[in-house]
N, C-alpha and C. Protein backbone atom coordinates (compact mmCIF):
# COMPACT_ATOMS: atom_id res chain seq x y z
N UNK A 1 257.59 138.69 75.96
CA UNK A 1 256.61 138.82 74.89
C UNK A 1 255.29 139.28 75.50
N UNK A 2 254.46 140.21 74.89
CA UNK A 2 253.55 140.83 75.38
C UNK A 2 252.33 140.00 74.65
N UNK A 3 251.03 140.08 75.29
CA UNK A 3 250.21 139.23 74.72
C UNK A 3 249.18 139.78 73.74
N UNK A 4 248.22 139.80 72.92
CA UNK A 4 247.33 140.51 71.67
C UNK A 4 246.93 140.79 72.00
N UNK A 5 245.48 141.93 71.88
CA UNK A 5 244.82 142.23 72.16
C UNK A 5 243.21 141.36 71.23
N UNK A 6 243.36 140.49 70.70
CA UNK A 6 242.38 139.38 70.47
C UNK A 6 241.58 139.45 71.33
N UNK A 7 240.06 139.14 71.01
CA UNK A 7 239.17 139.12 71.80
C UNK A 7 238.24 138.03 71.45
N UNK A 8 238.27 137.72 70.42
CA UNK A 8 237.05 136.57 70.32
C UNK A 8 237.36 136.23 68.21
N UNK A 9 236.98 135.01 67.75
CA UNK A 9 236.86 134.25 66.48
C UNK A 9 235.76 135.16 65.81
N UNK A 10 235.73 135.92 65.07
CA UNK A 10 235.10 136.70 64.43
C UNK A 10 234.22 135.75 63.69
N UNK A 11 235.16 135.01 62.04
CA UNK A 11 234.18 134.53 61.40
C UNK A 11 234.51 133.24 60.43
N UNK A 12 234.39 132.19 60.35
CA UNK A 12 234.74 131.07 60.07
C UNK A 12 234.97 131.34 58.47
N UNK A 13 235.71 130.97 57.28
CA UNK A 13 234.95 130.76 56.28
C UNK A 13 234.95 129.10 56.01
N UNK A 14 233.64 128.92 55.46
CA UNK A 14 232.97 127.36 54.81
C UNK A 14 233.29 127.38 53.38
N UNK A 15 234.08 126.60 52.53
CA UNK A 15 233.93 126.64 51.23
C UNK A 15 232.61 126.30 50.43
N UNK A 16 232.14 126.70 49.77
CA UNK A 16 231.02 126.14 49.43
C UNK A 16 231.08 126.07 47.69
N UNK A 17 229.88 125.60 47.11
CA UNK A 17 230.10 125.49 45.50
C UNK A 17 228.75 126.01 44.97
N UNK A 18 227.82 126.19 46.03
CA UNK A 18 226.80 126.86 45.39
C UNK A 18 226.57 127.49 46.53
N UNK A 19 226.13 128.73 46.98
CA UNK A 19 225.82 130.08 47.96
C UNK A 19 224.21 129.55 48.31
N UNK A 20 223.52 129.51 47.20
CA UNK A 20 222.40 129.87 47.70
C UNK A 20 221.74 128.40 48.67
N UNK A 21 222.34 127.32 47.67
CA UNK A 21 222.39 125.98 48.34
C UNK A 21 222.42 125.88 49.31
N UNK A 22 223.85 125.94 50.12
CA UNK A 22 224.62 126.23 51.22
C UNK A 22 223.65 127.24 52.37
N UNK A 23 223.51 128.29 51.75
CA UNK A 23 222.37 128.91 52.57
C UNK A 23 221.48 128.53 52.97
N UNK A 24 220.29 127.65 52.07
CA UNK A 24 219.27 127.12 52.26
C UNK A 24 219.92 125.55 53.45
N UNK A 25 220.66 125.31 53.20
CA UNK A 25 221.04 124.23 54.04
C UNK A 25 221.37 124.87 55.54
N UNK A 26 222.22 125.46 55.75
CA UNK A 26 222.47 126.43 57.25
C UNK A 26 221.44 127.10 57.19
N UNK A 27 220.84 127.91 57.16
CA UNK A 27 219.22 128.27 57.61
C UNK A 27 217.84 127.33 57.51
N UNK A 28 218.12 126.69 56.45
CA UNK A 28 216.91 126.15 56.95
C UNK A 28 216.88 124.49 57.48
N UNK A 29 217.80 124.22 57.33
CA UNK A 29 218.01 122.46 58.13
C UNK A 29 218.69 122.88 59.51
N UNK A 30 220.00 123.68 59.28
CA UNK A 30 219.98 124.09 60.53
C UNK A 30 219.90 124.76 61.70
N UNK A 31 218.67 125.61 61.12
CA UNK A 31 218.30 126.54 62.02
C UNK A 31 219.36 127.73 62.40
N UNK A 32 220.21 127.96 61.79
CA UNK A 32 221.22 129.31 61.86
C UNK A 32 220.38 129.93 61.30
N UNK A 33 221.20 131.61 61.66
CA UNK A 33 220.49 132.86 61.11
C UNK A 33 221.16 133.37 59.93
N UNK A 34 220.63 133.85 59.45
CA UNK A 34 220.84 134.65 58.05
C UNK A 34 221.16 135.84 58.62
N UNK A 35 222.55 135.89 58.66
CA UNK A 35 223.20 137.44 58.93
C UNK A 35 223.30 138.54 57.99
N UNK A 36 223.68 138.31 56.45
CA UNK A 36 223.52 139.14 55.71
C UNK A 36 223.59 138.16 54.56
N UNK A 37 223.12 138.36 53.57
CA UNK A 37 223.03 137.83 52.07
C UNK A 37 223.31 139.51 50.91
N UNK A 38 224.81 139.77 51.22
CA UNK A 38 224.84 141.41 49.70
C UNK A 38 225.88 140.83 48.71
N UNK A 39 225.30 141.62 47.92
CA UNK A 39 226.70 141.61 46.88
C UNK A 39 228.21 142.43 47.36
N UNK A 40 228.97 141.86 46.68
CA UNK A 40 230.39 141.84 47.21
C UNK A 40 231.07 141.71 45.80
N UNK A 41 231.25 142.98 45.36
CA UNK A 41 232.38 142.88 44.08
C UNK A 41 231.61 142.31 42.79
N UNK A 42 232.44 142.25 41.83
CA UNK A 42 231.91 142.11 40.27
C UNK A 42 231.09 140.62 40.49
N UNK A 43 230.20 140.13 40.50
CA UNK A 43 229.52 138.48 40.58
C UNK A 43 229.84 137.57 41.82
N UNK A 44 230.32 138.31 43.05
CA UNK A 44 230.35 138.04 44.18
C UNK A 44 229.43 138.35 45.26
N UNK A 45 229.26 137.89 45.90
CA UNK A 45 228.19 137.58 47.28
C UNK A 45 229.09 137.40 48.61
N UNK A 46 228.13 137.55 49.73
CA UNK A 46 228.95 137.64 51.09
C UNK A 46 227.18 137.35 51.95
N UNK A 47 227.92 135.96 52.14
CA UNK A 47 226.56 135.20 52.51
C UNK A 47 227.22 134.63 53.78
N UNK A 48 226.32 135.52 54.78
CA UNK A 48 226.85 135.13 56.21
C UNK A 48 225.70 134.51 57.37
N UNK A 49 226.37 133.25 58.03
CA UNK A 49 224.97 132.77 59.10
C UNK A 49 226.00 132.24 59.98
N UNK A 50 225.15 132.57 61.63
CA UNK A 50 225.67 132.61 62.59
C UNK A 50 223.99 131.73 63.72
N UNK A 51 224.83 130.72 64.18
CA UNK A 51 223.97 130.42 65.82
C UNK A 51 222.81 132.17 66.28
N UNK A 52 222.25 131.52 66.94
CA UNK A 52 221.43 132.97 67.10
C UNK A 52 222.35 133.09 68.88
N UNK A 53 222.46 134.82 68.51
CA UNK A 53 223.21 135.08 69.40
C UNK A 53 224.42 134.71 69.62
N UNK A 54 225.37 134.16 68.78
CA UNK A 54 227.08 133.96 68.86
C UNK A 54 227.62 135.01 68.24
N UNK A 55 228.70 135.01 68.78
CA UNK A 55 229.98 136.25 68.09
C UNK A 55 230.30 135.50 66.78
N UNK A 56 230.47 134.32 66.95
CA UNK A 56 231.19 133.65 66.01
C UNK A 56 230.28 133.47 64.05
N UNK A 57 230.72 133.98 63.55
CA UNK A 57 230.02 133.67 62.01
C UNK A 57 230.40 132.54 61.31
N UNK A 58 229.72 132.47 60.36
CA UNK A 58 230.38 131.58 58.98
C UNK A 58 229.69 132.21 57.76
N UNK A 59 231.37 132.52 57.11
CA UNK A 59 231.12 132.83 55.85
C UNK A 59 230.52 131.73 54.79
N UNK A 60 229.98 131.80 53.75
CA UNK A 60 229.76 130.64 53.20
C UNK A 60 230.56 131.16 51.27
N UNK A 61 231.91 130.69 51.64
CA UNK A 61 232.62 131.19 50.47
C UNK A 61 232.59 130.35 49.09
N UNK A 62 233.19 131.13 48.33
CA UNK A 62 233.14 130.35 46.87
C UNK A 62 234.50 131.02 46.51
N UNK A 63 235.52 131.85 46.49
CA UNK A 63 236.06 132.62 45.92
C UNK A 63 237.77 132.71 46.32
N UNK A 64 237.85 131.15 46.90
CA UNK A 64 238.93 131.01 48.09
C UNK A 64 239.85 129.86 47.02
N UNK A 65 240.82 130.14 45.97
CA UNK A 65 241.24 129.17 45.60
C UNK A 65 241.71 127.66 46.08
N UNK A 66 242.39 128.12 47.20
CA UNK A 66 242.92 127.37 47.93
C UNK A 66 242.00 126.66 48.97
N UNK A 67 240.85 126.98 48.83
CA UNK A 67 239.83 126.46 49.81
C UNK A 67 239.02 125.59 48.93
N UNK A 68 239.21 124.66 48.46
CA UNK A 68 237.70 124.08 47.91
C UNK A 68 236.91 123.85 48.26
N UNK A 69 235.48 123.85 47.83
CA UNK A 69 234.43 123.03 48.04
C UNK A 69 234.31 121.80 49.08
N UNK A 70 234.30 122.08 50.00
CA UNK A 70 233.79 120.14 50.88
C UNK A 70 235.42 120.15 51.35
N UNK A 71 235.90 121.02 51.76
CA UNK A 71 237.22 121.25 52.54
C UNK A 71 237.44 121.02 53.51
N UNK A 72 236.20 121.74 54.48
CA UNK A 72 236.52 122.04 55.55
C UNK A 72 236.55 121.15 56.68
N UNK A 73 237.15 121.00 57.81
CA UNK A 73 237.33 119.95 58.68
C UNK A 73 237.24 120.42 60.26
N UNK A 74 236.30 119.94 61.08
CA UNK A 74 236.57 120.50 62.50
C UNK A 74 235.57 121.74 62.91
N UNK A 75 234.85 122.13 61.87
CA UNK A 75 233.18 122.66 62.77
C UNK A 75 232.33 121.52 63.20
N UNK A 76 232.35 122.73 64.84
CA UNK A 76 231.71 122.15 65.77
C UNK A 76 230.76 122.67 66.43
N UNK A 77 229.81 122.34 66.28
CA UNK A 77 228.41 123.28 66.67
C UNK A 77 227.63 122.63 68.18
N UNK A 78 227.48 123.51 68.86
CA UNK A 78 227.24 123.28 70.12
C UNK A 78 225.69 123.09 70.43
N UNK A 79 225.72 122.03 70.80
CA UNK A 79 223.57 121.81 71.42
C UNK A 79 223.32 121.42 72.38
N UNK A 80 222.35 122.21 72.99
CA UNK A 80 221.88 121.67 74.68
C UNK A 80 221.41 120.68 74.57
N UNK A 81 220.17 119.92 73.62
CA UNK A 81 219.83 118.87 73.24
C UNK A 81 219.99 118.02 72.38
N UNK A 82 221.36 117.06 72.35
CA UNK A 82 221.82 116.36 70.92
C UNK A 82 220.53 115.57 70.76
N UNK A 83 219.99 114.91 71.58
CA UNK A 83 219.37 113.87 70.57
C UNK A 83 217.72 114.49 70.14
N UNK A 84 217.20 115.40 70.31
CA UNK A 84 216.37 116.40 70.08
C UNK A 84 217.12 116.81 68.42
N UNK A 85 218.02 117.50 68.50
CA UNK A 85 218.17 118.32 67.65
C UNK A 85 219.36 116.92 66.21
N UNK A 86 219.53 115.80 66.74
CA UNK A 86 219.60 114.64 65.69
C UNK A 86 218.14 114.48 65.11
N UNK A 87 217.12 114.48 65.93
CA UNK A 87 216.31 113.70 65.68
C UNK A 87 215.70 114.66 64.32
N UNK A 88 215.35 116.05 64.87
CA UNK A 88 215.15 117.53 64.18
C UNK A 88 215.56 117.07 62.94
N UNK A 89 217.04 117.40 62.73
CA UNK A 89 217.57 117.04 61.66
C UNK A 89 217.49 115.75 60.52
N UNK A 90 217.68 114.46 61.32
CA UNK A 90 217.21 113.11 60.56
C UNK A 90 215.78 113.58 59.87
N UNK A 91 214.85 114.16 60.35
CA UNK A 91 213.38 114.12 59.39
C UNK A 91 213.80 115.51 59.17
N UNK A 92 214.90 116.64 58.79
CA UNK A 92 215.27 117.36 57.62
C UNK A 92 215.79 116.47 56.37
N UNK A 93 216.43 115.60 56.29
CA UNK A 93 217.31 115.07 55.67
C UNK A 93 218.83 114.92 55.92
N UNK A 94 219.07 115.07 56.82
CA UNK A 94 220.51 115.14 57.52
C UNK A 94 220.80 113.41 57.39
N UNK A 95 222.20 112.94 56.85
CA UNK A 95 222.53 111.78 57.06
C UNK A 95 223.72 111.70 57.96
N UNK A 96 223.56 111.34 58.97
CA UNK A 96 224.59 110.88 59.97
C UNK A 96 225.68 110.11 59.94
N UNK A 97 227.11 110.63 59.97
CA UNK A 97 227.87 109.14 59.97
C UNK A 97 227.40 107.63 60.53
N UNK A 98 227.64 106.70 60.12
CA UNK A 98 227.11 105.18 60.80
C UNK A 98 227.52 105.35 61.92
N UNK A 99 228.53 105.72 62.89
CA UNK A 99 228.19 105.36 63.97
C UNK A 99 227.94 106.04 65.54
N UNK A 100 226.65 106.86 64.26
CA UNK A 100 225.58 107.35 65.21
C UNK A 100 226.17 108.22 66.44
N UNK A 101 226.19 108.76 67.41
CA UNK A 101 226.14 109.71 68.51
C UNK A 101 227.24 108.67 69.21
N UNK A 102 228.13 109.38 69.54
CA UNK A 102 229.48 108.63 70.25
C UNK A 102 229.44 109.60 71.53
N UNK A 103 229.99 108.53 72.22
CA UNK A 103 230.45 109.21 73.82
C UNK A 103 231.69 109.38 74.43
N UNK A 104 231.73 110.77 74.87
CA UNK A 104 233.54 111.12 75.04
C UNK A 104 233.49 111.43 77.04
N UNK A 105 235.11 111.24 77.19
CA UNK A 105 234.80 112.13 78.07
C UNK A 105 234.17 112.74 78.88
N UNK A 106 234.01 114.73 77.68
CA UNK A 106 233.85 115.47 78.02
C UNK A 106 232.17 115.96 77.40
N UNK A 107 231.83 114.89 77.03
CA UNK A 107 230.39 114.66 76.67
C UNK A 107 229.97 113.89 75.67
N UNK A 108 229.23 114.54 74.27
CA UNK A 108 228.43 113.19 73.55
C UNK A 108 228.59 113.97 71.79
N UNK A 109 228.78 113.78 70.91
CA UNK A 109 229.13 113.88 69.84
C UNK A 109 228.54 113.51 68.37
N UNK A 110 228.53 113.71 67.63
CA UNK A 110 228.01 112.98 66.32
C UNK A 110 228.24 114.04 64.77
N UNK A 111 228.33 113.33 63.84
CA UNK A 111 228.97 113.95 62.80
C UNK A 111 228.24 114.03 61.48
N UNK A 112 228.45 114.79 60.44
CA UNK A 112 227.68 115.02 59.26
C UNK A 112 228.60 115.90 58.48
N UNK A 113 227.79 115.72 56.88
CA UNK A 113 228.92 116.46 55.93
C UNK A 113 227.35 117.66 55.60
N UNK A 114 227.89 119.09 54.99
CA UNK A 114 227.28 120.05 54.53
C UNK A 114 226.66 119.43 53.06
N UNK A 115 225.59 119.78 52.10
CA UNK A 115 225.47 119.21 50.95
C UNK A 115 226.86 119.41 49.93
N UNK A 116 228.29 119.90 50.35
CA UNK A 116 229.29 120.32 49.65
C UNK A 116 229.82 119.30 50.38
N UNK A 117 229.98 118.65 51.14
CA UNK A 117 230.84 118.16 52.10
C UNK A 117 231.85 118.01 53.16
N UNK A 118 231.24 119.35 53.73
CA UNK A 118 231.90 120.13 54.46
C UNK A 118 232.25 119.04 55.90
N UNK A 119 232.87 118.72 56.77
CA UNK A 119 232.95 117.97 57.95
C UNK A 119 232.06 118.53 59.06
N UNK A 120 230.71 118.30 59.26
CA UNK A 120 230.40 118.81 60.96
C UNK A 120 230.23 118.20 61.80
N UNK A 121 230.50 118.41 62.59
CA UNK A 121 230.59 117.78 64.42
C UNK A 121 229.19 118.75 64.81
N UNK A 122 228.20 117.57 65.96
CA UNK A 122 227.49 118.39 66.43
C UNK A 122 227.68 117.66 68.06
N UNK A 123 227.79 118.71 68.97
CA UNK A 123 228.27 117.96 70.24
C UNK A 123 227.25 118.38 70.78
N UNK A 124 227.23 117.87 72.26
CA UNK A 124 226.31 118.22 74.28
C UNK A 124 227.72 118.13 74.91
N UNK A 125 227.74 119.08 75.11
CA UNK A 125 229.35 119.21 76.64
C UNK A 125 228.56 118.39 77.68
N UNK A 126 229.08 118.01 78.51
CA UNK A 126 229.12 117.67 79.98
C UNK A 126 229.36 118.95 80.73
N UNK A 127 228.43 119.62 81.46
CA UNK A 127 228.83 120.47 82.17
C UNK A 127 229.09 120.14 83.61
């Protein structure tokens, strides 16, 4: 078997239930970029934000039957400074699971839902 020619995770999609919401929440609580905000088809949008400087995107969808709203499970967003960028967040309004910043391993961890209820992980690797 020969192997793909894959190169890298293009672009996540996030279910979401309101776009502009969702937007305002990933850009402005969490500091992602606003990659593009166009229209896309008859009353559709294509509302995209990405880490500054990652390959990796996130769509922020509405249009995914099978995807609902507050679906998603297992984004994991990477920070040089967790407890800097908890703290950032707590005086955005970010509510933290109860038990607070856990320690693994392979470093340090902590969790939150999107205002849809999306699952996020925000980690510090151990390098």
């Amino acid at each position: 078997m020969t192997g793909m020619s894959v190169n890298h995770v293009q672009i996540v999609s996030v279910p979401v239930s309101d776009q502009d919401r969702a937007r305002d929440f990933y850009v402005d609580v969490l500091g992602l970029d606003l990659v593009r905000d166009n229209p896309m088809g008859p009353g559709g949008r294509w509302v995209q934000v990405a880490p500054k400087g990652a390959a990796t995107t996130l769509t922020l969808v509405t249009w995914f039957d099978s995807m609902p709203a507050g679906s998603l499970r297992g984004l994991v967003l990477e920070s040089d400074d967790l407890d800097a960028d908890v703290a950032r967040l707590r005086q955005r309004g970010v509510v933290f699971a109860e038990d607070g910043i856990q320690v693994a391993p392979w470093g340090r961890y902590t969790t939150f839902a999107d205002p849809d209820g999306n699952g996020i992980a925000l980690q510090e690797t151990r390098v």
